[in-house]
C-alpha atoms as a PDB file:
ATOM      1  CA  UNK A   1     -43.723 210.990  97.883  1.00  0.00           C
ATOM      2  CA  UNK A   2     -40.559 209.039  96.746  1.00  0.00           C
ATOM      3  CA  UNK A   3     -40.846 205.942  95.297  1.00  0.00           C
ATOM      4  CA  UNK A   4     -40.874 203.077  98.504  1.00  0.00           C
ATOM      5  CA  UNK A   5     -42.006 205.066 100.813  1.00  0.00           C
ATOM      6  CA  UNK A   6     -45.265 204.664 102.398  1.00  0.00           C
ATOM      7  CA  UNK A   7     -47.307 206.624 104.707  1.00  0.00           C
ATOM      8  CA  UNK A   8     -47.395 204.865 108.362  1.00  0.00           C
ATOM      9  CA  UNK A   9     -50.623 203.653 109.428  1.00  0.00           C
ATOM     10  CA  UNK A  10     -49.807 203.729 113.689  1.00  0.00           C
ATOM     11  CA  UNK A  11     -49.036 206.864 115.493  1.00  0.00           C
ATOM     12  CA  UNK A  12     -45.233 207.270 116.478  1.00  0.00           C
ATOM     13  CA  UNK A  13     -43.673 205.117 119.381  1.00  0.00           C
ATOM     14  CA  UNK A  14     -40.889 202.486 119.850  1.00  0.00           C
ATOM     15  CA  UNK A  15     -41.438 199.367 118.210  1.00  0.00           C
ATOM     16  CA  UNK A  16     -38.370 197.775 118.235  1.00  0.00           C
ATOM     17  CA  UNK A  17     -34.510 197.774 118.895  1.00  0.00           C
ATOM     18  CA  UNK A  18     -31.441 196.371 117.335  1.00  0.00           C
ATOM     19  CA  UNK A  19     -27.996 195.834 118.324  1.00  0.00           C
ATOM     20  CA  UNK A  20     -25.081 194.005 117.292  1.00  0.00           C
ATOM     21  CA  UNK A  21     -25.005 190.420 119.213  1.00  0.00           C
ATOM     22  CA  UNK A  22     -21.925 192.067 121.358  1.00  0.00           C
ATOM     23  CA  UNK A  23     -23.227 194.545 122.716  1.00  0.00           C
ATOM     24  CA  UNK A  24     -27.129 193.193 122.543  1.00  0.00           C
ATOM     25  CA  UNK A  25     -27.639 193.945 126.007  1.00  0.00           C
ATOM     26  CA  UNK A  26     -27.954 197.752 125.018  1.00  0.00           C
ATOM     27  CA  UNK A  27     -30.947 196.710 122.956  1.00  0.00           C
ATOM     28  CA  UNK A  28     -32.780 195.016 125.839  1.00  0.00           C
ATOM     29  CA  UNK A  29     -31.801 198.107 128.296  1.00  0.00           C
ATOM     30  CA  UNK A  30     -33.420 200.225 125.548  1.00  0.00           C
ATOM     31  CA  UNK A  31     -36.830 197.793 125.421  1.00  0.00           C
ATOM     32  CA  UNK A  32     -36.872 197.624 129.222  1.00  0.00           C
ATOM     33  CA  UNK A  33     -36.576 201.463 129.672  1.00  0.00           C
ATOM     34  CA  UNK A  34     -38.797 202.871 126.604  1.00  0.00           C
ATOM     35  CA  UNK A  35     -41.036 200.395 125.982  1.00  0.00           C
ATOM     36  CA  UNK A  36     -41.853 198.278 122.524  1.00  0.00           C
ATOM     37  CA  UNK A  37     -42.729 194.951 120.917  1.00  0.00           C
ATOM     38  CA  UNK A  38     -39.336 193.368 120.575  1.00  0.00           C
ATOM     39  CA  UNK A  39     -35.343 193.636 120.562  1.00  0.00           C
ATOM     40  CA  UNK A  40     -33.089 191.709 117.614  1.00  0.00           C
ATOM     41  CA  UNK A  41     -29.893 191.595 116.698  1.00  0.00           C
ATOM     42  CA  UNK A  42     -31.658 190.429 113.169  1.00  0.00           C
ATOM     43  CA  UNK A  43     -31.782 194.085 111.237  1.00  0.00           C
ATOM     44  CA  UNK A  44     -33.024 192.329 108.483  1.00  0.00           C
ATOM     45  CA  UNK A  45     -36.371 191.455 110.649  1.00  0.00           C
ATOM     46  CA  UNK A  46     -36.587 195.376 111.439  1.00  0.00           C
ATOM     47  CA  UNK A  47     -36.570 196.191 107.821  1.00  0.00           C
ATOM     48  CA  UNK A  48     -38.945 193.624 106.904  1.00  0.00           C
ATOM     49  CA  UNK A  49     -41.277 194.409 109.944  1.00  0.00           C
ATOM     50  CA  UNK A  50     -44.419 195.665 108.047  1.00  0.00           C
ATOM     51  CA  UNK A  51     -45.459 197.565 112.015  1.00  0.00           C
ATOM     52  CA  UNK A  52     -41.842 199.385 111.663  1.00  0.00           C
ATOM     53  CA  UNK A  53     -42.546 202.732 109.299  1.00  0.00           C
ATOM     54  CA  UNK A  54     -39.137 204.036 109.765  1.00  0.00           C
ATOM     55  CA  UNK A  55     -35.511 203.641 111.413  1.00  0.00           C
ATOM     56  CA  UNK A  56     -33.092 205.569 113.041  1.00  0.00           C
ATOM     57  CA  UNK A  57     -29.366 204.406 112.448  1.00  0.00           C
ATOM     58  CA  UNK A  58     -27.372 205.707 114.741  1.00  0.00           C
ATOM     59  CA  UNK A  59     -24.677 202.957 114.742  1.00  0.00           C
ATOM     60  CA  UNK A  60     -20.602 203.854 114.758  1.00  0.00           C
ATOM     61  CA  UNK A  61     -20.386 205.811 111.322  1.00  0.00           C
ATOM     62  CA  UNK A  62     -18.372 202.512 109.476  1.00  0.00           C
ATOM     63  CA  UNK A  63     -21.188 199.922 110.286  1.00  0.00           C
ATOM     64  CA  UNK A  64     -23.911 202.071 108.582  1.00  0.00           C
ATOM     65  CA  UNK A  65     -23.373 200.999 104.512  1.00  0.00           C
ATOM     66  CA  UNK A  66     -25.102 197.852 105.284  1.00  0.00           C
ATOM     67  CA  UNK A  67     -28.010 198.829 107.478  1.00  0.00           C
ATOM     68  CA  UNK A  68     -28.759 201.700 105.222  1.00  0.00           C
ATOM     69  CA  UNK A  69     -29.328 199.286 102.497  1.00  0.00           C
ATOM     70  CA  UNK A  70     -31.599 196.735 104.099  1.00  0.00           C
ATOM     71  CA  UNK A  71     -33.504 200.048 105.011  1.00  0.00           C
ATOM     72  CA  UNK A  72     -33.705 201.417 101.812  1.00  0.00           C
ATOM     73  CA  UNK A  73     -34.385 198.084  99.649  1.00  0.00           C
ATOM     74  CA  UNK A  74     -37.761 197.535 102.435  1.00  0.00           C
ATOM     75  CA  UNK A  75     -38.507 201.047 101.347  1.00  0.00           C
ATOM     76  CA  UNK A  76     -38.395 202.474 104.808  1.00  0.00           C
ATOM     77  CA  UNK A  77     -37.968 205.906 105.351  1.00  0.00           C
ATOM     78  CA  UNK A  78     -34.142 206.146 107.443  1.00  0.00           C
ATOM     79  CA  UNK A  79     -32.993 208.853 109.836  1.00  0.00           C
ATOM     80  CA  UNK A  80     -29.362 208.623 109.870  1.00  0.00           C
ATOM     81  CA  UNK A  81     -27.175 210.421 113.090  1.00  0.00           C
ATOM     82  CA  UNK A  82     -24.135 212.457 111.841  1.00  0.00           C
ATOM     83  CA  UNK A  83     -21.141 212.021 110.115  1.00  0.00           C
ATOM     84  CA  UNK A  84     -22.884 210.097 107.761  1.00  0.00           C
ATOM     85  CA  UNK A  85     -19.986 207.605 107.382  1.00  0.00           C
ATOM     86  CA  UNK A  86     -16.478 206.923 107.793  1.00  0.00           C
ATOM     87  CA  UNK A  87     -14.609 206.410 105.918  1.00  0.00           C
ATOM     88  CA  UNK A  88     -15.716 209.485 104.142  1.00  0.00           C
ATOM     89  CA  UNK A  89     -15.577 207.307 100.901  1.00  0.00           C
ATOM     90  CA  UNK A  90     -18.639 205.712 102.013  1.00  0.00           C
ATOM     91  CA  UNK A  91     -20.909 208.405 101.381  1.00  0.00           C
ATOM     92  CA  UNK A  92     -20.703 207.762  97.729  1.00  0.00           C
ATOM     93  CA  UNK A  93     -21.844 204.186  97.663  1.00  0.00           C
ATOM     94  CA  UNK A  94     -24.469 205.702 100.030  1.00  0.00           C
ATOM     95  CA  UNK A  95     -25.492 208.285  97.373  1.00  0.00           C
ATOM     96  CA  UNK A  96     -25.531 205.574  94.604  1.00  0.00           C
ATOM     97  CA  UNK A  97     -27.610 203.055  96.290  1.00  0.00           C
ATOM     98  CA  UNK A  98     -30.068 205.746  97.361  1.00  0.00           C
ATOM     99  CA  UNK A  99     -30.336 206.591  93.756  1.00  0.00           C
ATOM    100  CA  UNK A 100     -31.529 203.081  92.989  1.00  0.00           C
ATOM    101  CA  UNK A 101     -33.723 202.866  96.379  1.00  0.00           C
ATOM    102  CA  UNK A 102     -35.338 206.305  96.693  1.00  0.00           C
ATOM    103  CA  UNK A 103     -36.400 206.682 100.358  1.00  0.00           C
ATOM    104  CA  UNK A 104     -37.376 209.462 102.622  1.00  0.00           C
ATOM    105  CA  UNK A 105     -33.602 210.160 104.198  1.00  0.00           C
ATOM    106  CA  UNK A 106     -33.025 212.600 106.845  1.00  0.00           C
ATOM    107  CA  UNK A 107     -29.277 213.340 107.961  1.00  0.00           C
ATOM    108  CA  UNK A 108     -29.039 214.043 111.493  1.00  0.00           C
ATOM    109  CA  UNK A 109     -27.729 217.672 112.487  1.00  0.00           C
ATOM    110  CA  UNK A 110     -29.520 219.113 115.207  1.00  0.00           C
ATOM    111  CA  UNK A 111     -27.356 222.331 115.253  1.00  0.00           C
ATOM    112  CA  UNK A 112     -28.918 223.541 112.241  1.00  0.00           C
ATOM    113  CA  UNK A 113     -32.917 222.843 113.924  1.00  0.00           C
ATOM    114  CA  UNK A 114     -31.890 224.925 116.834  1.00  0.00           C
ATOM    115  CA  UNK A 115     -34.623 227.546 117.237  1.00  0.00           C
ATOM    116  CA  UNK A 116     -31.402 230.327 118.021  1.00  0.00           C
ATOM    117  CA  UNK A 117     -30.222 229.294 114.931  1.00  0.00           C
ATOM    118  CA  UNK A 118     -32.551 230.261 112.594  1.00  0.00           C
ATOM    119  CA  UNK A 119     -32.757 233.547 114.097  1.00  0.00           C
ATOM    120  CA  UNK A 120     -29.457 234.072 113.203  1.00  0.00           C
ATOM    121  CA  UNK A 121     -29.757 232.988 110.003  1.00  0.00           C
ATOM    122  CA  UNK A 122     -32.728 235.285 109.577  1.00  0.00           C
ATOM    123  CA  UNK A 123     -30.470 238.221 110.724  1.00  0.00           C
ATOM    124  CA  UNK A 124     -27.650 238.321 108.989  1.00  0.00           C
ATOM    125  CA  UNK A 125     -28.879 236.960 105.564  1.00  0.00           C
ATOM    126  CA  UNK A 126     -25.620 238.105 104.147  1.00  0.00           C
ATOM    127  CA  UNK A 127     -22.614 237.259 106.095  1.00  0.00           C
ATOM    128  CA  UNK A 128     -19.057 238.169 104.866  1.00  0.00           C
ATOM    129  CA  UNK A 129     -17.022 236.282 107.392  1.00  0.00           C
ATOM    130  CA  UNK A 130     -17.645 233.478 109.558  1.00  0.00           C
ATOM    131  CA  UNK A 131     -15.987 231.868 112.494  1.00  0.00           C
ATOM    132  CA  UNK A 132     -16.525 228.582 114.518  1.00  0.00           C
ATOM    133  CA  UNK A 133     -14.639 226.354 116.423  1.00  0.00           C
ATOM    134  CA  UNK A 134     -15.560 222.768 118.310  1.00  0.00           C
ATOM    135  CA  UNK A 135     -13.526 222.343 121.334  1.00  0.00           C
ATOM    136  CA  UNK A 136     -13.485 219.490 123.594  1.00  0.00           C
ATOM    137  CA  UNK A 137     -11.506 217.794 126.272  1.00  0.00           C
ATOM    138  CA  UNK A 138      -8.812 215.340 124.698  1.00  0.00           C
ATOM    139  CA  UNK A 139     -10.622 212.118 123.642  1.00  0.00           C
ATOM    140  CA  UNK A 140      -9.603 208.678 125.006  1.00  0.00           C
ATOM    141  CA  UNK A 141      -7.559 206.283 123.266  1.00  0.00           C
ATOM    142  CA  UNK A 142      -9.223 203.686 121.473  1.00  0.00           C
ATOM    143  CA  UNK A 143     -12.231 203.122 118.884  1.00  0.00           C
ATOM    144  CA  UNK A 144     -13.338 207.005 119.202  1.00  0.00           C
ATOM    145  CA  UNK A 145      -9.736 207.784 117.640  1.00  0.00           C
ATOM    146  CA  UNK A 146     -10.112 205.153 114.761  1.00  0.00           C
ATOM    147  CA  UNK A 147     -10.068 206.434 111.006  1.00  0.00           C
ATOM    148  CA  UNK A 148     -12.520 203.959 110.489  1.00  0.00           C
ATOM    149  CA  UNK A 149     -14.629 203.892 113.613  1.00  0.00           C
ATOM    150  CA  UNK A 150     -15.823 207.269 115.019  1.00  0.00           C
ATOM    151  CA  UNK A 151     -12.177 208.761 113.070  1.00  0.00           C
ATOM    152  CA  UNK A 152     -11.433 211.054 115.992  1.00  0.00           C
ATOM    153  CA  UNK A 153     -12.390 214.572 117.607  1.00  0.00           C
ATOM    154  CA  UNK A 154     -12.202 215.929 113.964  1.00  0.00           C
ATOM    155  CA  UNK A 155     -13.393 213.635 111.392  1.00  0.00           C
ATOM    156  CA  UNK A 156     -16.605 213.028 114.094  1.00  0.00           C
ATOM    157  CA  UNK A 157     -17.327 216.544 115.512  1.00  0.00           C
ATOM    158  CA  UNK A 158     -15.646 218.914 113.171  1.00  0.00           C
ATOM    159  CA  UNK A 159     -18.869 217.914 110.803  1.00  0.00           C
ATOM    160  CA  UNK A 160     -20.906 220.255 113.472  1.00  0.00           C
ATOM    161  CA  UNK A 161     -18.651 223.390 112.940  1.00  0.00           C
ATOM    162  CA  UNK A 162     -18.864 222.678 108.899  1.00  0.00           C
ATOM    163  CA  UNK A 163     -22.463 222.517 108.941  1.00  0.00           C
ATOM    164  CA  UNK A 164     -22.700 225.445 110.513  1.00  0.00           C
ATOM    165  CA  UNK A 165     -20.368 227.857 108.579  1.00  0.00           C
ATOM    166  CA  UNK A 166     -22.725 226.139 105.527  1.00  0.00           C
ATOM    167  CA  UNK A 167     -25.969 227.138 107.041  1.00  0.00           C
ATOM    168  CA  UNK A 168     -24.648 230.138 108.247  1.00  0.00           C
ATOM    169  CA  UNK A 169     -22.827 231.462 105.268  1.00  0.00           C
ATOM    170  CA  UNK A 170     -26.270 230.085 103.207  1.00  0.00           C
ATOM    171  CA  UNK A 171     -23.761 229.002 100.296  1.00  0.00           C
ATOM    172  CA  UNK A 172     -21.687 226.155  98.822  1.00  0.00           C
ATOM    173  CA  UNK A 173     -18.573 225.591  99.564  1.00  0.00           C
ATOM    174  CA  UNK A 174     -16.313 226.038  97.152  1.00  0.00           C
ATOM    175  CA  UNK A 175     -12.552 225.633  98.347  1.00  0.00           C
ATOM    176  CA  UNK A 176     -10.409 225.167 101.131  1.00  0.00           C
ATOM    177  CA  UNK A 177      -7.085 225.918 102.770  1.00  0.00           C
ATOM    178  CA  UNK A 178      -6.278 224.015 105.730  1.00  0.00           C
ATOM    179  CA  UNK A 179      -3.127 222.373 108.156  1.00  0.00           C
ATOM    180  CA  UNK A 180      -3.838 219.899 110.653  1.00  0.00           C
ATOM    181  CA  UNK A 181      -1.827 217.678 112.894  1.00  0.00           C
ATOM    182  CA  UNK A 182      -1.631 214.853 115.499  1.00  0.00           C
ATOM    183  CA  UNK A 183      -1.024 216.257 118.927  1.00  0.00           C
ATOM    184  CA  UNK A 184      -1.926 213.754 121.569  1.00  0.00           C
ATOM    185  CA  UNK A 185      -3.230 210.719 120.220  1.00  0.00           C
ATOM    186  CA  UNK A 186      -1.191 207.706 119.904  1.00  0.00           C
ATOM    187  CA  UNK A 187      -3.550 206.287 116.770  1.00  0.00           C
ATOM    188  CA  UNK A 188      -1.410 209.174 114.823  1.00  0.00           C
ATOM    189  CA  UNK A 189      -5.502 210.851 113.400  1.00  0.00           C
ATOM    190  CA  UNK A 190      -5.557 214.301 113.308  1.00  0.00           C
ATOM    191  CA  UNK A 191      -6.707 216.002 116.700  1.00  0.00           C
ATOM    192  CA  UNK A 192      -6.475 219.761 115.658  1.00  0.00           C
ATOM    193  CA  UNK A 193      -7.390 221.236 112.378  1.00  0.00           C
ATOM    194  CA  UNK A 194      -7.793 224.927 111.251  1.00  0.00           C
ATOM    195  CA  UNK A 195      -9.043 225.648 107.364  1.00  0.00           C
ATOM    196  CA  UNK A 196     -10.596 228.643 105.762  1.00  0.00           C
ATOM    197  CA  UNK A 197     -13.611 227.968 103.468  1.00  0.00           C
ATOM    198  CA  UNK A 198     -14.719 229.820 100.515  1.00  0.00           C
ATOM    199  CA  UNK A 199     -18.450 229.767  99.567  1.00  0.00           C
ATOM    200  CA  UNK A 200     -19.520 230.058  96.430  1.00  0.00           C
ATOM    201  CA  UNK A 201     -21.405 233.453  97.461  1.00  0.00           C
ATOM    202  CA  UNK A 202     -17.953 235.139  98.395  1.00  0.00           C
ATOM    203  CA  UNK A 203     -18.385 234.707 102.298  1.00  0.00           C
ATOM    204  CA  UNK A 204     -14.944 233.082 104.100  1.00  0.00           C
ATOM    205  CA  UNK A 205     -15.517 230.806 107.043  1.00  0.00           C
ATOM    206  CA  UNK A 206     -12.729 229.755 109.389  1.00  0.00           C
ATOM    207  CA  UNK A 207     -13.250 226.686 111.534  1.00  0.00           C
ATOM    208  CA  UNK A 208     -11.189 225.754 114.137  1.00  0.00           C
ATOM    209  CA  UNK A 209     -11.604 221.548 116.096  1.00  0.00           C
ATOM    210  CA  UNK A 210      -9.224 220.154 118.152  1.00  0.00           C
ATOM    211  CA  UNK A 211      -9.540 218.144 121.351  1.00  0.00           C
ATOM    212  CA  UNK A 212      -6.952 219.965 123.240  1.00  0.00           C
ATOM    213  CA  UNK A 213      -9.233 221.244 126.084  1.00  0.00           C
ATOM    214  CA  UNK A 214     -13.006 222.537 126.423  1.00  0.00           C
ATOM    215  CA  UNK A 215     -13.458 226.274 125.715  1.00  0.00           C
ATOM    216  CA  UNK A 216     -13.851 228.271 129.139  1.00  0.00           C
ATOM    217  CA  UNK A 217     -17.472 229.634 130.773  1.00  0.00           C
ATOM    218  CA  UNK A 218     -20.242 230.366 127.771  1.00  0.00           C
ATOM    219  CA  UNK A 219     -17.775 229.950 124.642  1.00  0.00           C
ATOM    220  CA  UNK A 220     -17.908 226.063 125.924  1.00  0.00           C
ATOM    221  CA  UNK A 221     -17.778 223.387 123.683  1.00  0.00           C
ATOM    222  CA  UNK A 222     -19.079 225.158 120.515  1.00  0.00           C
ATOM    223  CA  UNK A 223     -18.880 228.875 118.968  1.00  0.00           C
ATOM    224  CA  UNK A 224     -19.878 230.555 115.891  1.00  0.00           C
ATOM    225  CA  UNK A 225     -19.516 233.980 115.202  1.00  0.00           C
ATOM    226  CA  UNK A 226     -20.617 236.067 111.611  1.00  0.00           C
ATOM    227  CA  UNK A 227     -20.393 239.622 110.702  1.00  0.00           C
ATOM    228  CA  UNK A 228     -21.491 241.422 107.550  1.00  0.00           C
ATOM    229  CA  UNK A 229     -23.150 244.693 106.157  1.00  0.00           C
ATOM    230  CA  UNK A 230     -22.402 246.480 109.679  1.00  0.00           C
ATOM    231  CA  UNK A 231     -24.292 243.411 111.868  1.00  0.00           C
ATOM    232  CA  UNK A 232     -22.814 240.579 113.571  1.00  0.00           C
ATOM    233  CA  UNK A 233     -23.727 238.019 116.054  1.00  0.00           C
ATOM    234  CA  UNK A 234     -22.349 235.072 118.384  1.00  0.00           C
ATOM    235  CA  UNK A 235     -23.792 231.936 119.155  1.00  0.00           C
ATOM    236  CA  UNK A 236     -22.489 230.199 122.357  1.00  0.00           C
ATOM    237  CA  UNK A 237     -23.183 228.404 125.150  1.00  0.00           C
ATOM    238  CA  UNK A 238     -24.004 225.198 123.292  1.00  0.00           C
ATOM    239  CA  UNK A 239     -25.698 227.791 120.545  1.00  0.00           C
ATOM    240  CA  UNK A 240     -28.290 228.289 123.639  1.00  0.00           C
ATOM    241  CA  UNK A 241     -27.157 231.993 123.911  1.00  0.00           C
ATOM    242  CA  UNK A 242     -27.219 234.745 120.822  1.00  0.00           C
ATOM    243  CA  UNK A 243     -25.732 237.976 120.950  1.00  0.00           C
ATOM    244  CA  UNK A 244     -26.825 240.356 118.003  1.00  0.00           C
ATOM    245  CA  UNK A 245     -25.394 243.762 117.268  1.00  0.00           C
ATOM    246  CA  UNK A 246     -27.539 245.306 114.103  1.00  0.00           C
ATOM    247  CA  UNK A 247     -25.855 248.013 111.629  1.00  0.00           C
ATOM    248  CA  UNK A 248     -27.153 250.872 113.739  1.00  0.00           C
ATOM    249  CA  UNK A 249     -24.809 249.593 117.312  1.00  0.00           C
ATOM    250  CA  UNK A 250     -28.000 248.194 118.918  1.00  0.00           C
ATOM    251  CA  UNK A 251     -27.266 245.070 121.074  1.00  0.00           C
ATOM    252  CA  UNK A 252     -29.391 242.209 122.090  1.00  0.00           C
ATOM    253  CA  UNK A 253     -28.613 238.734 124.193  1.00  0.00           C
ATOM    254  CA  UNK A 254     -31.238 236.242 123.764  1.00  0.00           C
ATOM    255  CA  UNK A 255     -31.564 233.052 125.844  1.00  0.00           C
ATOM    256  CA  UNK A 256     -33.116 229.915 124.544  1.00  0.00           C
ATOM    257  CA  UNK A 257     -32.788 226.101 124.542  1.00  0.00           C
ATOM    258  CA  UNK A 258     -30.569 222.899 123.140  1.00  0.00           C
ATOM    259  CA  UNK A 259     -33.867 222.249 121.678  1.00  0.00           C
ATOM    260  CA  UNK A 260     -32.491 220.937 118.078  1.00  0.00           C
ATOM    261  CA  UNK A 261     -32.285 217.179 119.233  1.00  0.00           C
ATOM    262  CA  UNK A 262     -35.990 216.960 119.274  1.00  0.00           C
ATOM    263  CA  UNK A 263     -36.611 219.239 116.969  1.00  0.00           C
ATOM    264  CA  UNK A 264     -34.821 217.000 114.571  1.00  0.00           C
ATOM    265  CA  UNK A 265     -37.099 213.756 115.588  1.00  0.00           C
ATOM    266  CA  UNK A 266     -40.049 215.733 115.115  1.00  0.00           C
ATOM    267  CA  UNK A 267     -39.775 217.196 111.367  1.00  0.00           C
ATOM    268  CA  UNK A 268     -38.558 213.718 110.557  1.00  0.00           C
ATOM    269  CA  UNK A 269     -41.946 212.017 112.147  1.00  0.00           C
ATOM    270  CA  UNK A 270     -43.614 215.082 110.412  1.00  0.00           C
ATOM    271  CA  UNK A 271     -42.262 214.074 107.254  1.00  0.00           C
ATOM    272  CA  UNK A 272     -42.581 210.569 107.491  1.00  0.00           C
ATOM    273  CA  UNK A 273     -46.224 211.288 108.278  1.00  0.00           C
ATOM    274  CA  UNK A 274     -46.851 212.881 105.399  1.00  0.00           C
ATOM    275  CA  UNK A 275     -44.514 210.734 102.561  1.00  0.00           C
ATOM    276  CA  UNK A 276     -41.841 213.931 102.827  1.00  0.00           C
ATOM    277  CA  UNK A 277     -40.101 215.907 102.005  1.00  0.00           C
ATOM    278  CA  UNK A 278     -37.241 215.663 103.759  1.00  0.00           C
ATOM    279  CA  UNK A 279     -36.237 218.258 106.230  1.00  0.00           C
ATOM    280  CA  UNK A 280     -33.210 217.379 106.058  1.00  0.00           C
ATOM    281  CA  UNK A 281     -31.715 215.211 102.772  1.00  0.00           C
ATOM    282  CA  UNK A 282     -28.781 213.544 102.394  1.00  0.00           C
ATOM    283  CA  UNK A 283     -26.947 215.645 100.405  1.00  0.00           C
ATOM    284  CA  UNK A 284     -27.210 218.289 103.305  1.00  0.00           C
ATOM    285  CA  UNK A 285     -25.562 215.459 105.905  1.00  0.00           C
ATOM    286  CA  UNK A 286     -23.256 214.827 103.564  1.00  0.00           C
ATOM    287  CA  UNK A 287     -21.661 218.383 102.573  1.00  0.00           C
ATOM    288  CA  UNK A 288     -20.241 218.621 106.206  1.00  0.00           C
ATOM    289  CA  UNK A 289     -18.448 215.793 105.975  1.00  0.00           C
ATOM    290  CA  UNK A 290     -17.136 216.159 102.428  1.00  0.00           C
ATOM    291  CA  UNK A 291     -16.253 220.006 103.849  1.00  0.00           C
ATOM    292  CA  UNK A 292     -14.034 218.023 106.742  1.00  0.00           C
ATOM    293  CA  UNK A 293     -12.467 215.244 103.682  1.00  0.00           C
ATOM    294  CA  UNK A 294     -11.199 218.036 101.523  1.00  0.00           C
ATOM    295  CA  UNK A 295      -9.807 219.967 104.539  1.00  0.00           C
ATOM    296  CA  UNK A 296      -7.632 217.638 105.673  1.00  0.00           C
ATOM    297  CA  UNK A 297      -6.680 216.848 101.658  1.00  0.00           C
ATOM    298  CA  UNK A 298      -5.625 220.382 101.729  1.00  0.00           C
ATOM    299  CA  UNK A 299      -3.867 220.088 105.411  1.00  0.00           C
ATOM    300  CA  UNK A 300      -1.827 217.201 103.185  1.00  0.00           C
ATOM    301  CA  UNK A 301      -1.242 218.656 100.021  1.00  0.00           C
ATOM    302  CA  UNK A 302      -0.343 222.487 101.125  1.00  0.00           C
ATOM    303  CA  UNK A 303      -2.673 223.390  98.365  1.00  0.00           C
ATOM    304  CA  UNK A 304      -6.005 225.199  98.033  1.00  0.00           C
ATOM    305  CA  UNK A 305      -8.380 222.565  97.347  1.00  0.00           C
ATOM    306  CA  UNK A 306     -11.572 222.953  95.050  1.00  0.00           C
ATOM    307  CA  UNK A 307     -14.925 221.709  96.660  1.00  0.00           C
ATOM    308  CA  UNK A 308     -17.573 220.375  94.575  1.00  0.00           C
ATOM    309  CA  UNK A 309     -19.901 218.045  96.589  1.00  0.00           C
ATOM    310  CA  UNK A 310     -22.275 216.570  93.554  1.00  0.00           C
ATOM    311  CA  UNK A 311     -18.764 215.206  91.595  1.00  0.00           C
ATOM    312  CA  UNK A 312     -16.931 214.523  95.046  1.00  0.00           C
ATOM    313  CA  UNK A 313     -19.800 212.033  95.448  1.00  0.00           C
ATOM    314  CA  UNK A 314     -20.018 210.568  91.853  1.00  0.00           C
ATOM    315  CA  UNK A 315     -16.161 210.103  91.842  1.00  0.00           C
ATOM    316  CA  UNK A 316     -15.531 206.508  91.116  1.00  0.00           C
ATOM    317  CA  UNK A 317     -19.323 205.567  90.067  1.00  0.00           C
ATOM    318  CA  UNK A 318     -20.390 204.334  86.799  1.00  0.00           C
ATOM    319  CA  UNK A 319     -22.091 206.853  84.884  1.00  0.00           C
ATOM    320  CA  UNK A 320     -24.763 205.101  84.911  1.00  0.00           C
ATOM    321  CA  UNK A 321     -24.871 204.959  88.728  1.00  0.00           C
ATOM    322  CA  UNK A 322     -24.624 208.473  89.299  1.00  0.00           C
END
């Protein structure tokens, strides 16, 4: 059980909200419609609220540094919505002050808790090559498209297709070649990105995330496709649909759900429940987002960039921080 962390004593429901004073009024729709003791726009009362046993923070990604730490130094186990933060640089003052305030953490990335995604992991063990691509309509103008807000369609969303070439390709990363460019939005961020991975067990993964237009009938919004030893698959459809071919031609098409929101919220109750593990740790939300970071340094350099998430996220910390 990590250090601060202590096993709830209530079953799991709403207890409270918070919000920001400006937008407050989401906090009381969210008491009025679920149910609970109270709303605030005092997170420090949350933290210290001996009935709250632990918090989700799903805030914009550059007003999470501070709430994470109010969190952690109450010793209350945190679920944190993806990317982590932005800037990227953030996650390392995340991963230092979780060193000196162990909690239970769990990053939030449904894709990989979708039930059709495991059976594809279980399949092809093994994969040689890997392809995925986020596609959506172009985003509006405004905070969505700030570096240091949401940071646009692929600082935000790319982090999906990254954590899925990772869980897919069951590896590291290890380096990256990438361009990317500003095609429609007037902030000047990047809007469409392509880079090849390497993974530290020889599999290549391309991903492809722009917000030039949603992809047609079942490819949709997101795809991922892997092949390797003579089998390959496809998940589409909002990974709701799998297509398998094995090495001997067979085919199958299975149907199942978008059932990894939930299935997110309930290993992290689980865990919480129990003082951990996580299902889910930090270092896992973070190697998406570090995977997206060091694309886009390659996109700007014209190099092949090396990938190493444990120094990426003790650059610039004391050594006796890290």
């Amino acid at each position: 059980m990590p250090a601060n962390t202590r096993k709830p004593s209530v079953p799991s429901r709403a207890c409270a909200y918070w919000n920001r004073p400006d937008d407050f009024h989401l906090a009381e729709e969210m008491l009025r419609e679920f149910g609970g003791d109270y709303c605030t726009d005092d997170f420090q009362r949350v933290a210290d609220d001996p009935a709250v046993d632990a918090i989700y923070i799903c805030t914009m990604h550059n007003d999470r540094l501070r709430l994470l730490e109010a969190a952690a130094r109450a010793g209350k186990p945190v679920f944190m919505e993806k990317p982590l933060a932005l800037p990227v640089e953030l996650l390392r003052e995340m991963a230092d002050l979780l060193e000196r305030h162990p909690i239970l953490f769990q990053s939030g990335f449904k894709i990989r808790f979708h039930s059709l995604v495991a059976r594809a992991t279980a399949l092809l063990p093994n994969p040689e090559i890997l392809f995925a691509h986020v596609l959506d309509d172009p985003w509006p103008d405004g905070y969505l498209n700030d570096p240091a807000i949401s940071g646009g369609n692929v600082r935000a969303q790319g982090v999906y297709a990254a954590d899925a070439l990772h869980i897919l390709a069951g590896s590291l990363p290890v380096a990256v070649t990438a361009s990317a460019r500003n095609a429609r939005q007037p902030s000047g961020i990047e809007d469409t990105m392509c880079a090849t991975f390497e993974f530290a067990n020889g599999a290549l993964g391309s991903l492809a995330v722009a917000d030039a237009g949603n992809g047609p009938g079942a490819i949709s919004k997101f795809l991922l496709e892997a092949a390797g030893g003579g089998a390959s698959l496809a998940l589409f459809s909002r990974f709701t649909r799998l297509q398998e071919r094995d090495a001997e031609g067979r085919e199958t098409t299975i149907t199942g759900e978008e059932d990894g929101f939930l299935r997110q919220s309930e290993a992290f109750v689980a865990a919480v429940r129990a003082g951990g593990p996580s299902p889910n740790p930090f270092l896992q939300g973070a190697i998406p987002s570090i995977m997206i970071a060091r694309a886009l340094d390659a996109a700007a350099s014209g190099r092949r960039e090396i990938i190493d998430v444990h120094a990426w996220l003790t650059a610039n910390l004391h050594p006796s921080e890290c």
